[in-house]
N, C-alpha and C. Protein backbone atom coordinates (compact mmCIF):
# COMPACT_ATOMS: atom_id res chain seq x y z
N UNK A 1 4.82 -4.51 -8.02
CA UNK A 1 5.78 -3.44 -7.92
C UNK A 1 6.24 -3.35 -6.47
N UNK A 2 7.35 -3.28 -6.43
CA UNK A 2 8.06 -3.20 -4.89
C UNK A 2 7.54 -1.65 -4.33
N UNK A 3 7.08 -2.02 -3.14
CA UNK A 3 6.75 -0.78 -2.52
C UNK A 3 7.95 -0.26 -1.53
N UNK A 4 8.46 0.91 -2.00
CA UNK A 4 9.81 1.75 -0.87
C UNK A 4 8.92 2.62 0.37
N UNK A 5 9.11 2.25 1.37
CA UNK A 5 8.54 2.69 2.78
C UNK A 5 9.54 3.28 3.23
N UNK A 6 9.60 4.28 3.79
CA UNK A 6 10.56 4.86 4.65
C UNK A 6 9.75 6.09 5.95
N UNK A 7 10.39 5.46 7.38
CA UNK A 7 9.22 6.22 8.11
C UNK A 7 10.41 7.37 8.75
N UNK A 8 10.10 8.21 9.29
CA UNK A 8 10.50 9.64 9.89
C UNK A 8 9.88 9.69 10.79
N UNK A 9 10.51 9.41 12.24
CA UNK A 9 9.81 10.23 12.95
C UNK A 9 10.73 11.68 14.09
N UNK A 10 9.53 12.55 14.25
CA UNK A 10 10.12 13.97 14.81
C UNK A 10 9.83 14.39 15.87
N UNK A 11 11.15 14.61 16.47
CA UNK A 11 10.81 14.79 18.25
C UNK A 11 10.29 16.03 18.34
N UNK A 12 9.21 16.70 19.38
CA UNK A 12 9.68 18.01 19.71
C UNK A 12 8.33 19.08 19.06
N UNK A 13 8.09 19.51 18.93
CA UNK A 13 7.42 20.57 17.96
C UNK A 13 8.35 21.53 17.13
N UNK A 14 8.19 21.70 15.70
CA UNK A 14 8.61 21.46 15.04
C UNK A 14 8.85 23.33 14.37
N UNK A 15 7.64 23.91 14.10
CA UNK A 15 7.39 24.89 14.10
C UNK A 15 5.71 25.75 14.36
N UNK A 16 5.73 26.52 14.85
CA UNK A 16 4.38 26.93 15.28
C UNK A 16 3.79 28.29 14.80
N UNK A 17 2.39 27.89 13.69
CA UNK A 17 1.89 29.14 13.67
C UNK A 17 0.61 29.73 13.89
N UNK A 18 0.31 30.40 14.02
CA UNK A 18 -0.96 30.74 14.29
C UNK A 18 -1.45 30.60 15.90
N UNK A 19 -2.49 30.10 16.62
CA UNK A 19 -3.12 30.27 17.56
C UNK A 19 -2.25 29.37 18.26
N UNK A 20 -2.27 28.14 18.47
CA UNK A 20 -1.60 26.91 18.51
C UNK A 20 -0.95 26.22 17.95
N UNK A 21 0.11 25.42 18.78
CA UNK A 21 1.23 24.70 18.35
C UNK A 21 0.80 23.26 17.94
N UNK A 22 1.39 23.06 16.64
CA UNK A 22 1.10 21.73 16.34
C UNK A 22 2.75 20.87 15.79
N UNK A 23 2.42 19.83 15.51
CA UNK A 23 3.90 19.08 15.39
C UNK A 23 3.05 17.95 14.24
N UNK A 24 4.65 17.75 13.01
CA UNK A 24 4.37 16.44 12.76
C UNK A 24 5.36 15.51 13.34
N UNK A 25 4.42 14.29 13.19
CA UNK A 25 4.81 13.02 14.56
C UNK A 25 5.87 11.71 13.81
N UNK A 26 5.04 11.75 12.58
CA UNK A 26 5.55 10.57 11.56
C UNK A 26 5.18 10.65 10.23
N UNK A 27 6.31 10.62 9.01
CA UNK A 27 5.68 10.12 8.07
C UNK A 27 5.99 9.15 7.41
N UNK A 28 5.47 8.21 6.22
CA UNK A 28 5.48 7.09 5.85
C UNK A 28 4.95 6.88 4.10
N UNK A 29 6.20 6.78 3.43
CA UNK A 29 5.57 7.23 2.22
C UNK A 29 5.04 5.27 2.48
N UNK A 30 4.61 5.55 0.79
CA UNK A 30 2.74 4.06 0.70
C UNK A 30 1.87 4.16 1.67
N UNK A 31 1.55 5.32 1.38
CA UNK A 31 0.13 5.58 1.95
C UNK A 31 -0.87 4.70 1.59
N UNK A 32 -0.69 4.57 0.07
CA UNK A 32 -1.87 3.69 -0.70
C UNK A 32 -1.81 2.38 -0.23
N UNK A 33 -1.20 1.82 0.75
CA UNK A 33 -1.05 0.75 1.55
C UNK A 33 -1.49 0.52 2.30
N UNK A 34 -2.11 1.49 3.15
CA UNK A 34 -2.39 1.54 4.49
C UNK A 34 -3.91 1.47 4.39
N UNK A 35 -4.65 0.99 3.82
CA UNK A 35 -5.92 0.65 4.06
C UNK A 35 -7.10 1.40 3.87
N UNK A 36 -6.58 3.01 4.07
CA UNK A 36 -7.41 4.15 3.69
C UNK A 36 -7.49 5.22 2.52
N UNK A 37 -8.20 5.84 2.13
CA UNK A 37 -8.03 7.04 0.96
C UNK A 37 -9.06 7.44 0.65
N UNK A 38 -9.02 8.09 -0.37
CA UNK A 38 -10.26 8.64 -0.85
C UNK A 38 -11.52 8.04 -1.31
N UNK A 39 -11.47 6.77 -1.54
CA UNK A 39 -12.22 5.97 -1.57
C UNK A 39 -11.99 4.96 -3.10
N UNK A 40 -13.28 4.41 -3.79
CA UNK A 40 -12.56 3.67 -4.98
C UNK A 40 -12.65 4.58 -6.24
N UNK A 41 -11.26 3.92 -6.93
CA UNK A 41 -11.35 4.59 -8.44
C UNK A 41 -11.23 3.41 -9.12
N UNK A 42 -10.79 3.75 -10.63
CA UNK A 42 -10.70 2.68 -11.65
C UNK A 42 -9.29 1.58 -11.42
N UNK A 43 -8.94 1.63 -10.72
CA UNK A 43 -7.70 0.46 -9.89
C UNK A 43 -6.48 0.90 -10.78
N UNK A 44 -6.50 2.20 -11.43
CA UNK A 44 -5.03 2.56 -11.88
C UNK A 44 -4.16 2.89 -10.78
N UNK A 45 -3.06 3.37 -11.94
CA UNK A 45 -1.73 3.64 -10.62
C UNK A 45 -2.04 4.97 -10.17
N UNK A 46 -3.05 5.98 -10.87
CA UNK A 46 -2.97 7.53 -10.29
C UNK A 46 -4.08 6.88 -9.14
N UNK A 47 -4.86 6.01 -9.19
CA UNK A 47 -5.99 5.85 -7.92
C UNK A 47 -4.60 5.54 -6.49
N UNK A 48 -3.73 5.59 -6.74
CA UNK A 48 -2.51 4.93 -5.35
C UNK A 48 -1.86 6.22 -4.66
N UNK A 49 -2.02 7.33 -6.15
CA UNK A 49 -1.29 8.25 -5.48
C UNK A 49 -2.05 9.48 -4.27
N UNK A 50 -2.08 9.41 -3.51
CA UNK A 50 -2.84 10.26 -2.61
C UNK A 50 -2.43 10.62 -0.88
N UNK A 51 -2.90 11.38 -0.45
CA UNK A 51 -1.99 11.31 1.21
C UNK A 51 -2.97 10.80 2.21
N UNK A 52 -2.59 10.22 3.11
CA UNK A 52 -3.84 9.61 4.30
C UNK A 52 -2.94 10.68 5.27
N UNK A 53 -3.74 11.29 6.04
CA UNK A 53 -3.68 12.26 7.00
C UNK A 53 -4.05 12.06 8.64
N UNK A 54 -3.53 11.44 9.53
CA UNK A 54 -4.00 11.33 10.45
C UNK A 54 -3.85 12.36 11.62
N UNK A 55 -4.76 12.66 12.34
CA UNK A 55 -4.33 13.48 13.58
C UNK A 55 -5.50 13.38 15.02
N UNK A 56 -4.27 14.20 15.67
CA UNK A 56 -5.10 13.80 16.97
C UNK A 56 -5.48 15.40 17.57
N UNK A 57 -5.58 15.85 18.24
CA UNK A 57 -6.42 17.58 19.18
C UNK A 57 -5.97 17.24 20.44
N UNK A 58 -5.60 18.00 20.90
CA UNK A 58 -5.07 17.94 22.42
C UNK A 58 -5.06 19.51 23.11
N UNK A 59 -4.84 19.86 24.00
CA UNK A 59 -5.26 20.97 24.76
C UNK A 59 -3.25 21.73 25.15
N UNK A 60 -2.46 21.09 24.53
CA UNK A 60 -1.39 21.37 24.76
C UNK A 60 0.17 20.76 24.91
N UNK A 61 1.00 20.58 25.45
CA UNK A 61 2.07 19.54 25.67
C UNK A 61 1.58 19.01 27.33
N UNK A 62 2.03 17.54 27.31
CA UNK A 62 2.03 16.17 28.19
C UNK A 62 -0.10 16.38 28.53
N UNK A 63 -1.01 16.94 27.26
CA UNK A 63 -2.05 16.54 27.71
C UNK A 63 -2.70 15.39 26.88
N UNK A 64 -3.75 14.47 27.18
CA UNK A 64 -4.29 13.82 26.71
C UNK A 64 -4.73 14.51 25.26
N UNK A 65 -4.75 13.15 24.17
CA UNK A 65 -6.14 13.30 23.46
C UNK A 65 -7.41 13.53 23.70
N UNK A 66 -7.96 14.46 22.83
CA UNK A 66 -8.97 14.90 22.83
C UNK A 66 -10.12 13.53 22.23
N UNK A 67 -11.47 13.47 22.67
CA UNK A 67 -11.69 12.16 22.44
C UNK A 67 -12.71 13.10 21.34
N UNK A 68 -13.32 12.31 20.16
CA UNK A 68 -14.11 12.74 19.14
C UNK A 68 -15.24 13.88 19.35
N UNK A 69 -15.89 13.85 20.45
CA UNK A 69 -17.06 14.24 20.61
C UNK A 69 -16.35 15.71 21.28
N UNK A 70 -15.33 15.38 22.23
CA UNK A 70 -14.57 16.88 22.60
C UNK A 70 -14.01 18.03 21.89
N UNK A 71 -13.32 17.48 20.79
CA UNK A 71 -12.51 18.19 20.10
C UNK A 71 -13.50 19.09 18.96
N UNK A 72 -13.07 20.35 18.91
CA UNK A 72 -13.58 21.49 18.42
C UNK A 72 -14.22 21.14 16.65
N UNK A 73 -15.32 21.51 15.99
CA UNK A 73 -15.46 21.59 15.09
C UNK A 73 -14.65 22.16 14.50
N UNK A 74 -13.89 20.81 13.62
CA UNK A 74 -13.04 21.35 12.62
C UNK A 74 -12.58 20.52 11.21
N UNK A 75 -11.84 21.12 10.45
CA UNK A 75 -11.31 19.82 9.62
C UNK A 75 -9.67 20.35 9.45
N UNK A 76 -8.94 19.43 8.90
CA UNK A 76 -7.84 19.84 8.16
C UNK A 76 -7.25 20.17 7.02
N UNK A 77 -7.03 21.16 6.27
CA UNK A 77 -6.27 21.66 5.30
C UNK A 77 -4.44 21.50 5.08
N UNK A 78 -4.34 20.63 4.15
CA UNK A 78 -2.70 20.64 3.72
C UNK A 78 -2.45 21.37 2.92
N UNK A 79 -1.00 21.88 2.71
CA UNK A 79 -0.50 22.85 1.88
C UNK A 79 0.37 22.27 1.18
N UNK A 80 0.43 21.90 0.13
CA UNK A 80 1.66 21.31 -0.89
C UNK A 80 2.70 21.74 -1.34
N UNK A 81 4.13 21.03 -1.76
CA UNK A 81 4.96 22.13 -2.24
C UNK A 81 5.05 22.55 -3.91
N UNK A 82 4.04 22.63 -4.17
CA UNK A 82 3.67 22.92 -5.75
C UNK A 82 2.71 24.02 -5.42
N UNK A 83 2.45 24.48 -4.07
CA UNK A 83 1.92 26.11 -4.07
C UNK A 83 0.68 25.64 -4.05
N UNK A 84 -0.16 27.43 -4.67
CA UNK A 84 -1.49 27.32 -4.85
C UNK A 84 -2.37 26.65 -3.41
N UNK A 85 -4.11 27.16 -3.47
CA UNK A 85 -4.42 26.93 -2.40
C UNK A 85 -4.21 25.90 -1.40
N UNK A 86 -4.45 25.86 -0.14
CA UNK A 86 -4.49 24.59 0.70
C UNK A 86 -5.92 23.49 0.30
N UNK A 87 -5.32 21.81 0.37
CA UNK A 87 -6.82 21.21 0.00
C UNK A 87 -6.91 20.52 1.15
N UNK A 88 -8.54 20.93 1.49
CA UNK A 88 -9.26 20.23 2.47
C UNK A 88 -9.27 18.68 2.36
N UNK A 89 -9.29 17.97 3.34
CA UNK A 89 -8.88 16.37 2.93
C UNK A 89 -10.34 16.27 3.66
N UNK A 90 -10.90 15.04 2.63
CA UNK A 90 -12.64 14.22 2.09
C UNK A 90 -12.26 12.99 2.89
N UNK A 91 -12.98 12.39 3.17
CA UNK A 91 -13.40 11.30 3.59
C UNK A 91 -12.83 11.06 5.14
N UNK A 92 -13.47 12.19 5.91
CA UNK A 92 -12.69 12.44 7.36
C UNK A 92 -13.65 11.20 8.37
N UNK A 93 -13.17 10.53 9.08
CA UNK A 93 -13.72 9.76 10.26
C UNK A 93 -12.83 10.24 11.74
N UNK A 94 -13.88 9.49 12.36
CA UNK A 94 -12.72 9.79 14.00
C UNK A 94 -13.64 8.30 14.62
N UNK A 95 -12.17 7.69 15.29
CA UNK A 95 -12.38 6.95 16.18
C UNK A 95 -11.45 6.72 17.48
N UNK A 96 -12.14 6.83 18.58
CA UNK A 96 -11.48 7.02 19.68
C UNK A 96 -10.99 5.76 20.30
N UNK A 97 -10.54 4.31 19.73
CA UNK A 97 -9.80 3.21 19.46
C UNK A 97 -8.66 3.73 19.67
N UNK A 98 -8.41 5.09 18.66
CA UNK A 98 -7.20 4.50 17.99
C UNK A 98 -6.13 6.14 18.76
N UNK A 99 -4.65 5.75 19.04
CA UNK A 99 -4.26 7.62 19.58
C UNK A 99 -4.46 8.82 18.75
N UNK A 100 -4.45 8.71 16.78
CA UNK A 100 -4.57 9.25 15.98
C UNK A 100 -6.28 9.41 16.15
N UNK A 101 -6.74 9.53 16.35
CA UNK A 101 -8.14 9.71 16.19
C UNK A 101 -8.96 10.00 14.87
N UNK A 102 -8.24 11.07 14.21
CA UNK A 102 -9.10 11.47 13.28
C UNK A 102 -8.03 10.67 12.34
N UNK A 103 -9.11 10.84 11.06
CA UNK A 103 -8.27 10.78 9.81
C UNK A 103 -9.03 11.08 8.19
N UNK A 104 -8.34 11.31 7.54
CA UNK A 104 -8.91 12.03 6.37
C UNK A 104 -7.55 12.17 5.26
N UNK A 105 -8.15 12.04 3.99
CA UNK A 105 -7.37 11.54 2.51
C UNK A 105 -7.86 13.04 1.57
N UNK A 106 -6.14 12.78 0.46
CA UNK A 106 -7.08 14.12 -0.33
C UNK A 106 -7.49 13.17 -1.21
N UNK A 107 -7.56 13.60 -2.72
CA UNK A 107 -8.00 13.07 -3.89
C UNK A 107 -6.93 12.26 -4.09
N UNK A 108 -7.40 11.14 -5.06
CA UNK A 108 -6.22 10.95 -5.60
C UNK A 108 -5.46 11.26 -6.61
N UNK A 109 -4.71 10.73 -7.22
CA UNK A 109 -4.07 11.43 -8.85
C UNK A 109 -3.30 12.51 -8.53
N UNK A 110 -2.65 12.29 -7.06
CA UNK A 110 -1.55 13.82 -6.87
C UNK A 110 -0.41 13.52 -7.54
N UNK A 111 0.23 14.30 -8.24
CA UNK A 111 0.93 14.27 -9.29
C UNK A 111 2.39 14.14 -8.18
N UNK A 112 3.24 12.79 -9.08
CA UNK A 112 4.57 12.85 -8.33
C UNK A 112 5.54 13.87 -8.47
N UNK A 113 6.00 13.44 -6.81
CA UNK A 113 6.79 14.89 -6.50
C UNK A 113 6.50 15.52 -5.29
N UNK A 114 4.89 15.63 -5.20
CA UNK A 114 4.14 16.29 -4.95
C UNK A 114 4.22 16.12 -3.11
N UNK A 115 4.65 16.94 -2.12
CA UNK A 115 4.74 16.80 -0.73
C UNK A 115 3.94 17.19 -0.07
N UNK A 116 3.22 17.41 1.03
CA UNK A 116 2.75 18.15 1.99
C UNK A 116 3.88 18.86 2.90
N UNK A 117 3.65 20.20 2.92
CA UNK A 117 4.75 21.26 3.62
C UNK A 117 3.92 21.61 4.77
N UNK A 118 2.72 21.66 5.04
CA UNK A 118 2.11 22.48 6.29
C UNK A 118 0.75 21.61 6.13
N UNK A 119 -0.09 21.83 7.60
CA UNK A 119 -0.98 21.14 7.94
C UNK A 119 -1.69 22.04 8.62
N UNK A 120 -2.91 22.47 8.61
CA UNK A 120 -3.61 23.36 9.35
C UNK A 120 -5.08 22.43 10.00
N UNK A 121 -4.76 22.49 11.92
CA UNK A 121 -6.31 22.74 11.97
C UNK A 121 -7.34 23.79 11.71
N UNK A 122 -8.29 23.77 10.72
CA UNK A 122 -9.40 25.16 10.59
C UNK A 122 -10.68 24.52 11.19
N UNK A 123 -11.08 25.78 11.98
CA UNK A 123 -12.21 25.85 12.82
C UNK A 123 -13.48 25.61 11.42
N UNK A 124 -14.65 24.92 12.00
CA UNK A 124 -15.73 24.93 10.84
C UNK A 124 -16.51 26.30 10.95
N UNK A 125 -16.26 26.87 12.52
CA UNK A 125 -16.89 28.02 12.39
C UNK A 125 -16.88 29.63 11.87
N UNK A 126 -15.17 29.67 11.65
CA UNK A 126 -15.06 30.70 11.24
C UNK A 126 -14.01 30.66 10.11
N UNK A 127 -13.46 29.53 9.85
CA UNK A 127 -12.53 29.35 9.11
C UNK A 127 -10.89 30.03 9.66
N UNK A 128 -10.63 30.12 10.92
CA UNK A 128 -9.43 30.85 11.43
C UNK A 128 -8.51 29.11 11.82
N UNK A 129 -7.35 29.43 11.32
CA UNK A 129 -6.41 28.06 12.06
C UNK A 129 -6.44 28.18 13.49
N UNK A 130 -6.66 26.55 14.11
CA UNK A 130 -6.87 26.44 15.34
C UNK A 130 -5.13 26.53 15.69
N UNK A 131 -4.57 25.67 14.81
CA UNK A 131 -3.12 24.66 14.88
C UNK A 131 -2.36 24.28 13.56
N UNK A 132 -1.36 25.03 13.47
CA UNK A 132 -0.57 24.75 12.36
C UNK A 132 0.32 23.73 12.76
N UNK A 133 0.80 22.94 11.85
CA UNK A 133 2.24 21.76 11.67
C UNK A 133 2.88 22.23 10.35
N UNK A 134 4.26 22.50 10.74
CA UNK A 134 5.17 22.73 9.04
C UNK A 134 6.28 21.74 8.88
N UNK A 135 5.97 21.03 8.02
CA UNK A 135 7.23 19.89 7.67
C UNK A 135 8.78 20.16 7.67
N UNK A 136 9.55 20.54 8.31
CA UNK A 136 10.57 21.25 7.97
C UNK A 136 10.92 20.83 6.42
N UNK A 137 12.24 21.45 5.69
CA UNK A 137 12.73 21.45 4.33
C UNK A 137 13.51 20.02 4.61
N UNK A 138 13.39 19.58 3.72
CA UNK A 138 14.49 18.35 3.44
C UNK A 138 13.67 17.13 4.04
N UNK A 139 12.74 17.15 5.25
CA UNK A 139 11.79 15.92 5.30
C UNK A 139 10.79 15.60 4.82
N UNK A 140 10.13 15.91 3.91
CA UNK A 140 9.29 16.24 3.15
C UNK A 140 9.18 14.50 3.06
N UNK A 141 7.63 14.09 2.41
CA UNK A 141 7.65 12.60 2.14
C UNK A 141 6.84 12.58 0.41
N UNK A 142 7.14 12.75 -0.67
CA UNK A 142 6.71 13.12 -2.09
C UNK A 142 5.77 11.79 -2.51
N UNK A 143 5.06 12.07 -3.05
CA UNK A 143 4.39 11.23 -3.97
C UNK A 143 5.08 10.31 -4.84
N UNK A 144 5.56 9.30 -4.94
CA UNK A 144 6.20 8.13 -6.19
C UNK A 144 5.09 7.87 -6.67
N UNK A 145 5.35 7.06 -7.59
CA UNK A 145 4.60 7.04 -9.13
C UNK A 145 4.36 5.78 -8.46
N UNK A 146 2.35 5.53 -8.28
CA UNK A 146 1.55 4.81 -8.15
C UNK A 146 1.83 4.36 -6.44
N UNK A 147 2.21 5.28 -5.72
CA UNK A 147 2.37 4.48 -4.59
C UNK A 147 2.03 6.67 -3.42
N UNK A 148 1.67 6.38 -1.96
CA UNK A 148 0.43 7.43 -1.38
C UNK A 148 1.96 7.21 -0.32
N UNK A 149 0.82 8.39 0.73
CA UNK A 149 2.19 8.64 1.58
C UNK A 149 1.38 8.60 3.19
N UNK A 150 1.56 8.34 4.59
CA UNK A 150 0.78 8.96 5.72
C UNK A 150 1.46 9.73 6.32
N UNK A 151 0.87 10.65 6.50
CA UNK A 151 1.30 12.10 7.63
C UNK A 151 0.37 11.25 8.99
N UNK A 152 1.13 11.66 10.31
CA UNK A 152 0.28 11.89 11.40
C UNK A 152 0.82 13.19 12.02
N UNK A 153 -0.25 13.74 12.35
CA UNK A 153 0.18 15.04 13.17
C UNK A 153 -0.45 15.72 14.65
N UNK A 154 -0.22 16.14 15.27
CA UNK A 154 -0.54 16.86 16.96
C UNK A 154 -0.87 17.79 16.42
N UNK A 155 -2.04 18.61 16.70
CA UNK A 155 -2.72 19.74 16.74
C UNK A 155 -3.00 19.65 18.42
N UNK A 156 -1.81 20.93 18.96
CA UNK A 156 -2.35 21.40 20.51
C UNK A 156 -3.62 22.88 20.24
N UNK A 157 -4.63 23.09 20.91
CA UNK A 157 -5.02 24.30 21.23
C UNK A 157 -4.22 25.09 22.22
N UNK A 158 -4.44 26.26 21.71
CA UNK A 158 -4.31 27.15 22.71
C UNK A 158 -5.06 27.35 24.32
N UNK A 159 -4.83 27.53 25.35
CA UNK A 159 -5.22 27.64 26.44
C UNK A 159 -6.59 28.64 26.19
């Protein structure tokens, strides 16, 4: 099956809520391409559909990445545009190789259509957003039938 790629990328920060400003950087639908996810299923086409999530922690604009061991206990929560709660993305690693550092997948079997609209860093300690990212309307990157999508995103802290 021909895989359709199409990448976006967004200057600037984008919109900001909560404590800190975050931005998305790039997205890239065939996610299920890119090497990572939730891990293995039965090699159907719903095992393809899923989002790979990458991001990096930084202390603000023109500062470095935060390297693994620095950056605040936390994970990330996406918000979809089919509503209903935000899902925590499973199978999180960090390696300081790479500028994205972290990264983490939801389930698979996300039903097409299906976008990420917002991105939250949440603290492990209290559950408060460190750093929101909101996709603006119209860039959205949807789920196709048997084929995943990658978000990367900037989470700055607050001072």
């Amino acid at each position: 099956m021909a895989r359709h790629t199409r990448t976006l990328l967004l200057f600037g920060f984008i919109l900001t809520l909560g404590t800190g400003a975050g931005c998305i950087i790039e997205t890239t639908g065939d996610g299920g391409g890119s090497g990572y996810g939730p891990g293995p299923g039965g090699g159907g086409c719903l095992d393809s559909q899923y989002f790979v999530v990458e991001w990096e922690v930084d202390n603000g604009v023109g500062t470095s990445s935060l390297a693994c061991a620095q950056a605040p206990a936390s994970h990330v929560e996406v918000t979809m545009n089919t509503g209903g709660a935000a899902m925590a993305l499973g199978n999180v690693s960090c390696d300081d190789r790479y500028a994205y550092n972290w990264v983490g997948a939801t389930a698979s079997s996300v039903p097409v259509g299906t976008a990420v609209v917002r991105a939250d860093l949440v603290s492990d300690a209290d559950g408060t957003s460190l750093s929101s990212a909101v996709v603006p309307t119209g860039q959205e990157v949807p789920i196709a039938a048997c084929t995943g999508a990658t978000l990367k995103f900037q989470f700055g802290l607050a001072p």
